[in-house]
PDB file of N, CA and C in Angstrom:
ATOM      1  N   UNK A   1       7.569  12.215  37.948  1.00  0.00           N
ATOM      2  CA  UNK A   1       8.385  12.382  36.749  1.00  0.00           C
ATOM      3  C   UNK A   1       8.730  13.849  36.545  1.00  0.00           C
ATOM      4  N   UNK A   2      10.223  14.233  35.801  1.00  0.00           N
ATOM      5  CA  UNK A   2      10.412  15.255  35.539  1.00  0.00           C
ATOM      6  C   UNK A   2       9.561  16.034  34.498  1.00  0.00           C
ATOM      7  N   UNK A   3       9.423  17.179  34.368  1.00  0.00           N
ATOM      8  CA  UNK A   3       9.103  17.786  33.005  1.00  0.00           C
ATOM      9  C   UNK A   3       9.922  16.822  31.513  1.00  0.00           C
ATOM     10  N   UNK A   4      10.886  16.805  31.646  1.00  0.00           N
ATOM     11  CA  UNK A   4      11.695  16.347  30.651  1.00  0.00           C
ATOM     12  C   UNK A   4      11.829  15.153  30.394  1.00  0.00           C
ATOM     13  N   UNK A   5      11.681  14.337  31.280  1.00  0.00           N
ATOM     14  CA  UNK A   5      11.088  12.783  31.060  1.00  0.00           C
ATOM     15  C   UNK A   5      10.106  12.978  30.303  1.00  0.00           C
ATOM     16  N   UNK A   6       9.052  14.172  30.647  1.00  0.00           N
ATOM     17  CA  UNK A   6       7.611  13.818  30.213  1.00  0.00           C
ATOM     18  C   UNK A   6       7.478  14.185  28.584  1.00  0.00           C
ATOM     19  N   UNK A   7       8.009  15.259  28.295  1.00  0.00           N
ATOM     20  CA  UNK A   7       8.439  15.309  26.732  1.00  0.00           C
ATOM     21  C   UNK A   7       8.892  14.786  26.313  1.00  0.00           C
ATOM     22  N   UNK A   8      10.189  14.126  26.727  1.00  0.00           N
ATOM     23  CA  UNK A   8      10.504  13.264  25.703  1.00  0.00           C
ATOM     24  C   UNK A   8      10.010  12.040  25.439  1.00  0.00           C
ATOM     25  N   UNK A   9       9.120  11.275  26.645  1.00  0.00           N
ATOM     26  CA  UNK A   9       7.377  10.353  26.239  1.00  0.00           C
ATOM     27  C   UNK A   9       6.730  11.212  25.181  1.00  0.00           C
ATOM     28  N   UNK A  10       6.518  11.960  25.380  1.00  0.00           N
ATOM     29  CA  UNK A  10       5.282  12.571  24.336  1.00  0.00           C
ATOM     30  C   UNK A  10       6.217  12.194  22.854  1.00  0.00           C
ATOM     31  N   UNK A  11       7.203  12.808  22.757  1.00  0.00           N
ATOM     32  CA  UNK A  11       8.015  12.911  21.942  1.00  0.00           C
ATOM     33  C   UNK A  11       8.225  11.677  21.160  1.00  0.00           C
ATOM     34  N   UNK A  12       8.149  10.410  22.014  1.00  0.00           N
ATOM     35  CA  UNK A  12       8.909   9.020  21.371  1.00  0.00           C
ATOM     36  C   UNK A  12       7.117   8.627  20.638  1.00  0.00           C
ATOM     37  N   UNK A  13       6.408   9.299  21.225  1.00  0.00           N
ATOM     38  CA  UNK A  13       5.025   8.489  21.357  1.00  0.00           C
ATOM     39  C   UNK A  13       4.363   9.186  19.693  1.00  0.00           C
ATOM     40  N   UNK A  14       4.838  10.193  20.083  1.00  0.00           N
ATOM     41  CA  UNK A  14       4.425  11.303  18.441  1.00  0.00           C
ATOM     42  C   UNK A  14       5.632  10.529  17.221  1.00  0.00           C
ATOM     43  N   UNK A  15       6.459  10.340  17.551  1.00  0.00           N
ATOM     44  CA  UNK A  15       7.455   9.729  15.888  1.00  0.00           C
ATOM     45  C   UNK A  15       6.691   8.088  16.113  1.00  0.00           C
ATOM     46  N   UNK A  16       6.273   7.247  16.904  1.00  0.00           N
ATOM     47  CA  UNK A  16       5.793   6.122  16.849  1.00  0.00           C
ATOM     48  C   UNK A  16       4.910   6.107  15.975  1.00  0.00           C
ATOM     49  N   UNK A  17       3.859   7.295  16.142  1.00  0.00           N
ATOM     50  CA  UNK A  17       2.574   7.068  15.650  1.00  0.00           C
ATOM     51  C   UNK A  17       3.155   7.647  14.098  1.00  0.00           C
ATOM     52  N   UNK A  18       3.810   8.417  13.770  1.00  0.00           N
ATOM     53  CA  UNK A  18       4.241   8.968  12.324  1.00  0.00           C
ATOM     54  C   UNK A  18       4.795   8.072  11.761  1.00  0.00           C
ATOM     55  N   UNK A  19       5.656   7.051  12.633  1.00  0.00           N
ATOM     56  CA  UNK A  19       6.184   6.013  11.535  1.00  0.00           C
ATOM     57  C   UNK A  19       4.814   5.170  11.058  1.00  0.00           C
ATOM     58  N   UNK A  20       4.074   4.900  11.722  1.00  0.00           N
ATOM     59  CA  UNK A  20       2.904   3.729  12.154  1.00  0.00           C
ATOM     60  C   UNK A  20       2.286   4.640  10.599  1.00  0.00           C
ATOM     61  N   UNK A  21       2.069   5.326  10.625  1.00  0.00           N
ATOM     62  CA  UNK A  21       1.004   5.943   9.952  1.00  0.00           C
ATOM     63  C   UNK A  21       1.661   6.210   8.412  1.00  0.00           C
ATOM     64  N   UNK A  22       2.859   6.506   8.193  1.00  0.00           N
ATOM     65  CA  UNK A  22       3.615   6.375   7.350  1.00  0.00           C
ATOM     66  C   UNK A  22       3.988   4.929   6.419  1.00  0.00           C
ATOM     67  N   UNK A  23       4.060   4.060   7.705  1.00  0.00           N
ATOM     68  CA  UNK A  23       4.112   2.576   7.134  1.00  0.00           C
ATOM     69  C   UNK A  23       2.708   2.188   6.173  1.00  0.00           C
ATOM     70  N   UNK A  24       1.776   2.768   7.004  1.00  0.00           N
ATOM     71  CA  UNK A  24       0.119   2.205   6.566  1.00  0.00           C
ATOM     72  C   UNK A  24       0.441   3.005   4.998  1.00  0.00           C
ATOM     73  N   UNK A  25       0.603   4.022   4.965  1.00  0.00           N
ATOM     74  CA  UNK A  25       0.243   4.393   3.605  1.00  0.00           C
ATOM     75  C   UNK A  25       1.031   3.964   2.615  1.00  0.00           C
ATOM     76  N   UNK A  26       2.914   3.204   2.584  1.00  0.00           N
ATOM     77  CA  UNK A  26       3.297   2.706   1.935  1.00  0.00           C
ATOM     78  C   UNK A  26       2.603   1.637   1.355  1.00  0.00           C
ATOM     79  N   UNK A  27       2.266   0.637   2.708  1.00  0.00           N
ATOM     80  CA  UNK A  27       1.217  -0.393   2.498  1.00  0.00           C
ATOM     81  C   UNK A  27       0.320  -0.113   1.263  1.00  0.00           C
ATOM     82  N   UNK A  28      -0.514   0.967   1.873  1.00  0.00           N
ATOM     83  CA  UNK A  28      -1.360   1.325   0.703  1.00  0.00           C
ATOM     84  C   UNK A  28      -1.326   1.093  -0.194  1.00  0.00           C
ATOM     85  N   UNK A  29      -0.218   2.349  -1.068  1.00  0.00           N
ATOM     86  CA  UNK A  29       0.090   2.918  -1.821  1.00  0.00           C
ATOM     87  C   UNK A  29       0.619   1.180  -2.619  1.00  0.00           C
ATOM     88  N   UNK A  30       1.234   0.311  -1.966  1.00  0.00           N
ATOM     89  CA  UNK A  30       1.827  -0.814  -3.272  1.00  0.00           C
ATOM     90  C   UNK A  30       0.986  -1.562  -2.985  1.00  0.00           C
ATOM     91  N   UNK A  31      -0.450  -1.967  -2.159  1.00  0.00           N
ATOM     92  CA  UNK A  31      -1.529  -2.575  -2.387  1.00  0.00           C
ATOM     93  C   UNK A  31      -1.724  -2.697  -3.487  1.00  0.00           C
ATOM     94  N   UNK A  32      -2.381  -0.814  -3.371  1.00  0.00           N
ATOM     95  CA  UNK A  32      -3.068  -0.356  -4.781  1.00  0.00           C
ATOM     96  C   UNK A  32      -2.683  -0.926  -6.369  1.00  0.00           C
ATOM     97  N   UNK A  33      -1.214  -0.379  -5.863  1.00  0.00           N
ATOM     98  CA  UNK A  33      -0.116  -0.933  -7.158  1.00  0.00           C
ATOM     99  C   UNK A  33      -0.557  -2.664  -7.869  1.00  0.00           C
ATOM    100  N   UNK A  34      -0.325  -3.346  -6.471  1.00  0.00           N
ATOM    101  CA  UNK A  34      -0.550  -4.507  -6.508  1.00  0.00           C
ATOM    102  C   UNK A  34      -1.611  -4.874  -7.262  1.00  0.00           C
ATOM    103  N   UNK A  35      -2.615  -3.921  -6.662  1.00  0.00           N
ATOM    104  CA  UNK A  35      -4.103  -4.607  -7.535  1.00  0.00           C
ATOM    105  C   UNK A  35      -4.208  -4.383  -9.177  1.00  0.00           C
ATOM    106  N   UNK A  36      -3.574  -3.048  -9.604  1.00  0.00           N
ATOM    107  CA  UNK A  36      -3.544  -2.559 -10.373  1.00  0.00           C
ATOM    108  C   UNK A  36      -3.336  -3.564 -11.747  1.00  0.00           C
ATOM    109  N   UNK A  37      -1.651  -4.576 -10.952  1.00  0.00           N
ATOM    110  CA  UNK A  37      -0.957  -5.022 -11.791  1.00  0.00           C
ATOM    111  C   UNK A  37      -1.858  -6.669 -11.857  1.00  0.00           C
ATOM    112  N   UNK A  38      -2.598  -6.409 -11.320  1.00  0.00           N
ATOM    113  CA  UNK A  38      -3.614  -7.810 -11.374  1.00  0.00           C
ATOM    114  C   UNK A  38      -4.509  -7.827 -12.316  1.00  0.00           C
ATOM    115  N   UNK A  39      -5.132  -6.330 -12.275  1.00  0.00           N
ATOM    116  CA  UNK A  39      -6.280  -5.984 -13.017  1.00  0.00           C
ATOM    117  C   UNK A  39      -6.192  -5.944 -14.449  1.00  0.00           C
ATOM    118  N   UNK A  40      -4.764  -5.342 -14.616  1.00  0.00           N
ATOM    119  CA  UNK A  40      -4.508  -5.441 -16.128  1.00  0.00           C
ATOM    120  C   UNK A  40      -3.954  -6.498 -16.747  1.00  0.00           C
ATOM    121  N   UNK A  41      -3.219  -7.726 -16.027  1.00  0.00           N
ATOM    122  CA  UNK A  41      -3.122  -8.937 -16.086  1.00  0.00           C
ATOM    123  C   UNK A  41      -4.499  -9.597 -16.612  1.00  0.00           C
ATOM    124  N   UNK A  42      -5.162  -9.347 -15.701  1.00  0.00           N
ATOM    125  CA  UNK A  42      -7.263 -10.549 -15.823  1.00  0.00           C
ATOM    126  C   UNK A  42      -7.286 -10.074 -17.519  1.00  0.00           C
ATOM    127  N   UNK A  43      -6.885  -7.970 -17.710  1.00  0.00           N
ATOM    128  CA  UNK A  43      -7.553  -7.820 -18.694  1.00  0.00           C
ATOM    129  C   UNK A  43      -6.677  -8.266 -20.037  1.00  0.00           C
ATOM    130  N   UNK A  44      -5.616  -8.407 -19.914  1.00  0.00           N
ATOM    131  CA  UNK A  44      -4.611  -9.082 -20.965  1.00  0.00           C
ATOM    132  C   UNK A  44      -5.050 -10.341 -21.236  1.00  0.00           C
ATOM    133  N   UNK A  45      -5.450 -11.106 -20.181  1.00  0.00           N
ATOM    134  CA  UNK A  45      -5.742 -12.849 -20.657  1.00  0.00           C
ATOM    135  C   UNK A  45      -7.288 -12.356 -21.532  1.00  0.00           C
ATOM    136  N   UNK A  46      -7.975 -11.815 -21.066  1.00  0.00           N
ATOM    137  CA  UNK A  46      -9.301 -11.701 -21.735  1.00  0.00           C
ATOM    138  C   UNK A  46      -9.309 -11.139 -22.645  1.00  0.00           C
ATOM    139  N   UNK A  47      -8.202 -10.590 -22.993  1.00  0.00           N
ATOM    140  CA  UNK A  47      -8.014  -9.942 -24.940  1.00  0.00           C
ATOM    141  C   UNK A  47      -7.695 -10.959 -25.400  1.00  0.00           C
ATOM    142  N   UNK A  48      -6.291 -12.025 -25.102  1.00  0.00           N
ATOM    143  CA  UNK A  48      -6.064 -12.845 -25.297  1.00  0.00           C
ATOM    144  C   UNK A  48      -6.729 -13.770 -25.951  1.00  0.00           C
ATOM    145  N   UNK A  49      -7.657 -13.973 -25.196  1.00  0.00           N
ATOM    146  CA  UNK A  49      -8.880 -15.086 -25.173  1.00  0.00           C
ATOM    147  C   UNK A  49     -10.143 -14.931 -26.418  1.00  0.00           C
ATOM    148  N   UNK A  50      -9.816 -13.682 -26.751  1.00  0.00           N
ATOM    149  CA  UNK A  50     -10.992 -12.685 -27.567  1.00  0.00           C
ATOM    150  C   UNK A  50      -9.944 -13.151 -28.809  1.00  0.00           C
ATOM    151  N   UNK A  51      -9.256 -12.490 -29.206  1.00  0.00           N
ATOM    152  CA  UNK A  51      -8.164 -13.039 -30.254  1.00  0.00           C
ATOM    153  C   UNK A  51      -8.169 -14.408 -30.449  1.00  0.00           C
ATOM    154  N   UNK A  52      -8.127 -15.169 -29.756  1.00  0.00           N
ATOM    155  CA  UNK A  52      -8.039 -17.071 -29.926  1.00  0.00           C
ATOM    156  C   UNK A  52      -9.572 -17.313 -30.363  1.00  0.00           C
ATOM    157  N   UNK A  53     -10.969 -17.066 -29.971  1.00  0.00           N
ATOM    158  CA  UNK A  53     -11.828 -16.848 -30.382  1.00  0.00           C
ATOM    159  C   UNK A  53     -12.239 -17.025 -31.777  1.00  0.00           C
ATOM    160  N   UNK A  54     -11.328 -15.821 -32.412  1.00  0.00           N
ATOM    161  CA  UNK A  54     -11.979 -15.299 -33.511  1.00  0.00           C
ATOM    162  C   UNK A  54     -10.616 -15.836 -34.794  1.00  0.00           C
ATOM    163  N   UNK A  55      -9.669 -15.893 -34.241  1.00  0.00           N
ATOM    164  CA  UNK A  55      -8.972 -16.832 -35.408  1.00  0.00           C
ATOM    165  C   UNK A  55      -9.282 -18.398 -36.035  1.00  0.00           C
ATOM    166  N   UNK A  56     -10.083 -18.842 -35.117  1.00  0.00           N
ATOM    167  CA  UNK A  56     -10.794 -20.077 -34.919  1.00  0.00           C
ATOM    168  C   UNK A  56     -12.274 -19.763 -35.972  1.00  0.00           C
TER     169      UNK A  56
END
């Protein structure tokens, strides 16, 4: 292989792994979100539930 073949492997192989790694943290990042919007959901029904409780 040429020199220049060989960089531009390195080259395709380095933005692969930046997208790869970039993707993971979007992932992350609206996991997190995700859970977030769960957590305060559970805690809305359980106020909810606290209120129905006590009007009773």
């Amino acid at each position: 292989m040429k020199f220049n073949e060989i960089m531009k492997n390195e080259e395709t192989i380095l933005l692969r792994k930046k997208d790869i790694f970039n993707n993971l943290k979007k992932n992350e990042y609206y996991n997190t979100k995700k859970v977030c919007k769960i957590e305060k959901k559970k805690k809305k029904k359980k106020k909810k539930k606290k209120k129905k409780k006590k009007k009773k």
